[in-house]
C-alpha atoms as a PDB file:
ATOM      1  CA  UNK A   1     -81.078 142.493  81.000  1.00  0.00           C
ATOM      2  CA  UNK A   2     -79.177 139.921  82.131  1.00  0.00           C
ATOM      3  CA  UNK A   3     -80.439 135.673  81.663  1.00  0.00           C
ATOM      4  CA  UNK A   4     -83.051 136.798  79.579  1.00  0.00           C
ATOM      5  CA  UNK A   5     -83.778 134.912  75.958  1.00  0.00           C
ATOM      6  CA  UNK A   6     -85.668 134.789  73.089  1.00  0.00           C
ATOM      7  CA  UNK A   7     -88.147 131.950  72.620  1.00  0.00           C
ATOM      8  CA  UNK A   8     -89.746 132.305  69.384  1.00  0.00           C
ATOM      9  CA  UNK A   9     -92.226 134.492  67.441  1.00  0.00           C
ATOM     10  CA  UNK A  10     -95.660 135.403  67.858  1.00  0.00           C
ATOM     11  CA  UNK A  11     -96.330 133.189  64.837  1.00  0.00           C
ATOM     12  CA  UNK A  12    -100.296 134.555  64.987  1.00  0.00           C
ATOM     13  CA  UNK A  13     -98.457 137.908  63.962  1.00  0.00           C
ATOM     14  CA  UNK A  14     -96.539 136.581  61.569  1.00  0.00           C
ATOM     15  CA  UNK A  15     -98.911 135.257  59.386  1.00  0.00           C
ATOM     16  CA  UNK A  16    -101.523 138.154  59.658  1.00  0.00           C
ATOM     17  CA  UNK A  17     -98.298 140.408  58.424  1.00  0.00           C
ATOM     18  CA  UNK A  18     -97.853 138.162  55.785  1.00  0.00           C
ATOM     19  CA  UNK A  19    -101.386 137.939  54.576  1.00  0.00           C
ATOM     20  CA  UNK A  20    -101.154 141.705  54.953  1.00  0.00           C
ATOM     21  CA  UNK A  21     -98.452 141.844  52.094  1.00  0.00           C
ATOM     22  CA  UNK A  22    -100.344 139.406  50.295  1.00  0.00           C
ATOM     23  CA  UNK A  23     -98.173 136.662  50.394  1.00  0.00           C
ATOM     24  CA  UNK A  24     -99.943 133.041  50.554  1.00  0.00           C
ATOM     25  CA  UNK A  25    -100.571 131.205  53.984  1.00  0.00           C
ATOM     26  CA  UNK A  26     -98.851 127.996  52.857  1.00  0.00           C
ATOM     27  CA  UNK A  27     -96.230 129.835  51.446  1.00  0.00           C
ATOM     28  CA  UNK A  28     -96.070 131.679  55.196  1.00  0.00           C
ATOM     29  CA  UNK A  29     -96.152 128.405  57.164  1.00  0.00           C
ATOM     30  CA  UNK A  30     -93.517 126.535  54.757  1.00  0.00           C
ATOM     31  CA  UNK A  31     -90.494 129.679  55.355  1.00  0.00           C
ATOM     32  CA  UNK A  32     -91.701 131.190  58.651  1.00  0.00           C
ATOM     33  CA  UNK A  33     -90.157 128.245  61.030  1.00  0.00           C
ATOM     34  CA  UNK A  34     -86.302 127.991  59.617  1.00  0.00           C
ATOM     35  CA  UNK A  35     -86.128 132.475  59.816  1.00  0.00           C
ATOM     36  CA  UNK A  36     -87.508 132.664  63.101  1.00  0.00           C
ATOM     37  CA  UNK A  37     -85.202 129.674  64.018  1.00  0.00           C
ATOM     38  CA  UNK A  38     -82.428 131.435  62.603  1.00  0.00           C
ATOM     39  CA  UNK A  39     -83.694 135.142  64.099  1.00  0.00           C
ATOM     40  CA  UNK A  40     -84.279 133.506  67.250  1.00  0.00           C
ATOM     41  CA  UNK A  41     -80.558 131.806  67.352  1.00  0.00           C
ATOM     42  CA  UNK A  42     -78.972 135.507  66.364  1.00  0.00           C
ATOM     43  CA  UNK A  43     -80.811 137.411  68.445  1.00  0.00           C
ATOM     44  CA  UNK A  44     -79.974 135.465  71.661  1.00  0.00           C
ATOM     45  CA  UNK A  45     -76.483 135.314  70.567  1.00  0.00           C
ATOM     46  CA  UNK A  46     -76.286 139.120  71.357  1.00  0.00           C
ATOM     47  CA  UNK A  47     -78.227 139.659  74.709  1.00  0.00           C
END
């Protein structure tokens, strides 16, 4: 696929997997947005 990037996270799925290993919604919303930035930078990087 050529031009094609990565915007971001379903953030909705994010947190129900997190509440699904138990881990705290603030806890969630405080380290979600600097990993998916990070994800999101790497990923793009190699498509």
């Amino acid at each position: 696929m050529s031009g094609g990037a990565v915007i971001g996270w379903d953030m909705g799925a994010a947190l129900q997997l997190g509440a699904a290993l138990g881990l705290s919604p603030l806890i969630i919303a405080e380290l979600l947005p600097p990993i998916e930035a990070a994800m999101v930078r790497k990923t793009n990087e190699e498509i």
